[in-house]
Protein backbone atom coordinates (compact mmCIF):
# COMPACT_ATOMS: atom_id res chain seq x y z
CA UNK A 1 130.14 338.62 113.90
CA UNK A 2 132.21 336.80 116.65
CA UNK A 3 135.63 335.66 115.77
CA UNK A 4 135.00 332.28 116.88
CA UNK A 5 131.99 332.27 115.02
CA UNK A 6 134.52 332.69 111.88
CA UNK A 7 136.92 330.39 113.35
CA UNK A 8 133.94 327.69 113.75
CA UNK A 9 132.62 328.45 110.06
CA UNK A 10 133.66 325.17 108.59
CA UNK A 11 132.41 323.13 111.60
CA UNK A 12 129.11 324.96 111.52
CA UNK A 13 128.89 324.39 107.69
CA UNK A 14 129.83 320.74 108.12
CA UNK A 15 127.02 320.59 110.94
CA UNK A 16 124.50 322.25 108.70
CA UNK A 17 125.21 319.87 105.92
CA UNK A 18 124.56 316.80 108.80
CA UNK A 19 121.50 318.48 109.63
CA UNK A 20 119.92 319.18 106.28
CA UNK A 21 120.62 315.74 105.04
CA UNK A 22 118.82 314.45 107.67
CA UNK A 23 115.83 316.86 106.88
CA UNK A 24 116.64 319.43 109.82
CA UNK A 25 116.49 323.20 108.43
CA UNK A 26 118.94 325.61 109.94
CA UNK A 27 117.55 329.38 111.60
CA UNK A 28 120.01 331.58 112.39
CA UNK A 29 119.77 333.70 114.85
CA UNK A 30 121.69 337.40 115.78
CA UNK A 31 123.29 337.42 119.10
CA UNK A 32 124.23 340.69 119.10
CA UNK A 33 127.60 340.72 120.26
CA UNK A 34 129.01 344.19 120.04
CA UNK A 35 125.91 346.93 119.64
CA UNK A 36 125.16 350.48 119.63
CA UNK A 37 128.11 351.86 121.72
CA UNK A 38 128.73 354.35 119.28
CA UNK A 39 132.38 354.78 120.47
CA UNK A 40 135.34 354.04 118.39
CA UNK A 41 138.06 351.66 119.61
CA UNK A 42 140.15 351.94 122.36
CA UNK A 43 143.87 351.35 121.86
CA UNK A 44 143.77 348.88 124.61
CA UNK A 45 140.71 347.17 123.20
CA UNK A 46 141.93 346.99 119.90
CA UNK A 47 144.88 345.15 121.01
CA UNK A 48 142.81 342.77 122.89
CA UNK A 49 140.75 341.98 120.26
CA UNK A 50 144.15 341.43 118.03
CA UNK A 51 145.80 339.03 120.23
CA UNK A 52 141.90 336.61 120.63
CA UNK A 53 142.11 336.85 116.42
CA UNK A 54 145.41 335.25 116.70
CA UNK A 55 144.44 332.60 119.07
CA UNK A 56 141.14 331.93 117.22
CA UNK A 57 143.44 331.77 114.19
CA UNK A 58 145.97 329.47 116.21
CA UNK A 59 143.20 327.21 116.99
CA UNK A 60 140.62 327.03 114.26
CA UNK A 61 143.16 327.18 111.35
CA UNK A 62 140.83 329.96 110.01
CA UNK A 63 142.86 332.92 108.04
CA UNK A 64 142.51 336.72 109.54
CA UNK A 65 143.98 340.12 108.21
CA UNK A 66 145.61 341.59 111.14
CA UNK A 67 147.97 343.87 109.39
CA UNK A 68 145.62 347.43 109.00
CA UNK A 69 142.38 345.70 110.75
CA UNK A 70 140.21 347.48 113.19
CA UNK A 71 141.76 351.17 112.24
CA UNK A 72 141.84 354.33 114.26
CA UNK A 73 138.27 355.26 115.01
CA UNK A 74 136.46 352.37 113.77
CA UNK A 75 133.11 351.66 115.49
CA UNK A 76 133.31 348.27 115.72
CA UNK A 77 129.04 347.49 115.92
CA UNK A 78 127.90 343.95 115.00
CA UNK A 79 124.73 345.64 114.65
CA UNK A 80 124.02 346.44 110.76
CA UNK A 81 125.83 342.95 109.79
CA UNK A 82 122.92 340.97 111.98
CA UNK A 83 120.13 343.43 110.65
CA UNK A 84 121.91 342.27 107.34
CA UNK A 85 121.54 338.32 107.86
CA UNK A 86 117.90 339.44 109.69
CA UNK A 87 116.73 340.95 106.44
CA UNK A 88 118.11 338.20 104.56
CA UNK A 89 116.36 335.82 106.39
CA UNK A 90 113.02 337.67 105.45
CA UNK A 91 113.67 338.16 101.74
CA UNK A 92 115.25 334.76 100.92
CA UNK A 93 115.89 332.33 103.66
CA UNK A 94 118.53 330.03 101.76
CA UNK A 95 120.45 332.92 100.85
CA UNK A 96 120.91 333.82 104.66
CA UNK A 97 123.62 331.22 105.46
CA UNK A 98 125.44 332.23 102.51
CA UNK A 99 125.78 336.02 103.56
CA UNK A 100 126.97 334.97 107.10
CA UNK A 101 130.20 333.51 105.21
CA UNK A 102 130.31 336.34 103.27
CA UNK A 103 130.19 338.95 105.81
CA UNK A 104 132.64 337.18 108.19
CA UNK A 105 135.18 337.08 105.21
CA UNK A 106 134.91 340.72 103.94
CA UNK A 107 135.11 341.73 107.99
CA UNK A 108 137.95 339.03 108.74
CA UNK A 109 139.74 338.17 105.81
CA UNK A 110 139.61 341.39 103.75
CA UNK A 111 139.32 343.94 106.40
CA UNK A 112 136.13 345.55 104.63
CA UNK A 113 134.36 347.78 106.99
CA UNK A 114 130.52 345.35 107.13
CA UNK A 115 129.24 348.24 109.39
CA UNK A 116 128.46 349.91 106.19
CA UNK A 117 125.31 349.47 104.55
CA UNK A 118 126.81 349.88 100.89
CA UNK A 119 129.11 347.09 101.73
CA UNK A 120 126.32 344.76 103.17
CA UNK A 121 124.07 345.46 100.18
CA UNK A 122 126.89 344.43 97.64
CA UNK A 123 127.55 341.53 99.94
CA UNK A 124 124.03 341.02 100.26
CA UNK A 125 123.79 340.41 96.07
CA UNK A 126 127.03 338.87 96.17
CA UNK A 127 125.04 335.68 98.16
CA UNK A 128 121.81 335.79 95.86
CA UNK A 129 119.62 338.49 97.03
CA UNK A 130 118.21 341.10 94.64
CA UNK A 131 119.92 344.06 95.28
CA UNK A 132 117.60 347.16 95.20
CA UNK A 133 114.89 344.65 96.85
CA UNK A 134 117.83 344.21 99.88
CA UNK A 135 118.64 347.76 99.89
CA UNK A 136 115.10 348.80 100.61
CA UNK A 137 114.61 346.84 103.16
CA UNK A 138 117.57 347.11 105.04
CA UNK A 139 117.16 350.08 107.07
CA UNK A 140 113.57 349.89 107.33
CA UNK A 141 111.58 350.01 110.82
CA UNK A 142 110.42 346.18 110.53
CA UNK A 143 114.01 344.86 109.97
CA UNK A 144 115.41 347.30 112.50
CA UNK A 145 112.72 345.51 115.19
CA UNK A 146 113.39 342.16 113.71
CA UNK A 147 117.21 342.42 114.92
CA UNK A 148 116.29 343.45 117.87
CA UNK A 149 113.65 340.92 118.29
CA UNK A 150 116.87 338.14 117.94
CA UNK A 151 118.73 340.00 120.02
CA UNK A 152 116.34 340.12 122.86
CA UNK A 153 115.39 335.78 122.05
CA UNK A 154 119.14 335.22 122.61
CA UNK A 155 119.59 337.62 126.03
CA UNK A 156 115.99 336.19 127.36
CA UNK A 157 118.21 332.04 127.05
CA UNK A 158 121.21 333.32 128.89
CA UNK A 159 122.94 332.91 126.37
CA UNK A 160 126.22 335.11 126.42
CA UNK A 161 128.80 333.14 124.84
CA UNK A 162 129.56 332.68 120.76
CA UNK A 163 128.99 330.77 118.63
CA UNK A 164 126.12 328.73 119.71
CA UNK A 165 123.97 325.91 118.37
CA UNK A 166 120.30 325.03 119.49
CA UNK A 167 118.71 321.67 118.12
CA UNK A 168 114.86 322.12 118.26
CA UNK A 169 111.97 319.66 118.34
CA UNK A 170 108.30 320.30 119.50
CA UNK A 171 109.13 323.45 120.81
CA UNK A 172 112.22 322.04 123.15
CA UNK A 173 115.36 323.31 122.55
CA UNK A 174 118.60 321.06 123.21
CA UNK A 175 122.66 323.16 123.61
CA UNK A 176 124.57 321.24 121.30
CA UNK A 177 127.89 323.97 121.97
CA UNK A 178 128.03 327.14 123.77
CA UNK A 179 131.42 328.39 122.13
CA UNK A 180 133.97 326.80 120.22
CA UNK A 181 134.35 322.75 119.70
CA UNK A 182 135.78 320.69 116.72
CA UNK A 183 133.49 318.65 114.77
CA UNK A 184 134.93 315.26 116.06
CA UNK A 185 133.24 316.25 119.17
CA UNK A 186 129.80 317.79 117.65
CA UNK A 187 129.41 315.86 114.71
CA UNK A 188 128.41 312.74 117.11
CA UNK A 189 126.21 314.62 119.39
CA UNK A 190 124.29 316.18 116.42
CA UNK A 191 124.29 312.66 114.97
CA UNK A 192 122.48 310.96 118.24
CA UNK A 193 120.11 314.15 118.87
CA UNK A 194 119.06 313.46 114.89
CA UNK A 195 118.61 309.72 115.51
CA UNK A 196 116.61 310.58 118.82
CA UNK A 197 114.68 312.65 117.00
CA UNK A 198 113.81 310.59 114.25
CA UNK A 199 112.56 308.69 116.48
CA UNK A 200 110.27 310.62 118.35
């Protein structure tokens, strides 16, 4: 729930196609961005966060809905859209990928409000999951620690900056991108780290 993580989507899905043909599976994992403060927007803030959708837009091609987006009193908490993708994850790990895209559309494209839990759930069948199964689980204690448990992984690396890609093998983890790139520059380094690995 980072706007360059929307504005990256079709590298990252091009990457995870690269990876999976080559018999690497994908974890995601919740960074967190933008949790708990509870406060709506600030004027100031919302304008801020207005003009970096345009230049993600300017750069990444990606579409966003600025007219009406981020409204008066919106809490904008990237919180119940990770605990989302976390849950996912836990019910039916293929499906996970699939709600990412979804979420990041509704939120960018359609200026849905995905800090509501009926909007995640219908999202949530939308990619595949059963819905009352999703529901349930949502909001529970275990999915609640879950996100957190991502969020803390994520803070515990350093890592502050969105979106970012790890390549794992035997327990070593390589930084393919810390924040935007196009794929004609990560498409090559994915393709030697996959051709180191193999191998290994």
């Amino acid at each position: 729930m980072c706007s360059w993580c929307w504005g990256f989507a079709p590298v990252a899905e091009a990457l995870v196609r690269q990876a999976q043909a080559a018999g690497v599976e994908l974890h995601l994992v919740m960074g967190g961005l933008r949790t708990g403060s509870g406060a709506a927007l600030e004027p100031n803030t919302r304008r801020y966060i207005l003009e970096h959708w345009q230049a993600v837009t300017e750069t990444t091609g990606q579409p966003f809905k600025l007219e009406g987006a981020l409204p008066d009193g919106f809490v904008y908490d990237t919180e119940p859209a990770c605990r989302a993708v976390v849950t996912a994850r836990s019910l039916a790990p293929d499906c996970a990928w699939t709600l990412v895209g979804l979420i990041q559309r509704a939120f960018y494209v359609e200026g849905r409000d995905v800090t509501q839990a009926s909007v995640l759930v219908e999202l949530a069948e939308k990619a595949g999951l059963p819905r009352i199964e999703f529901a349930g689980a949502f909001d529970t204690a275990e999915q609640h620690a879950a996100t957190s448990a991502d969020f803390t992984w994520v803070q515990d690396l350093g890592i502050a900056g969105f979106p970012t890609l790890l390549a794992e093998r035997n327990g070593q983890l390589a930084l393919l991108t810390n924040g935007y790139q196009p794929l004609s520059e990560l498409s090559p380094l994915l393709g030697r780290w996959l051709e180191r690995a193999a191998c290994a």
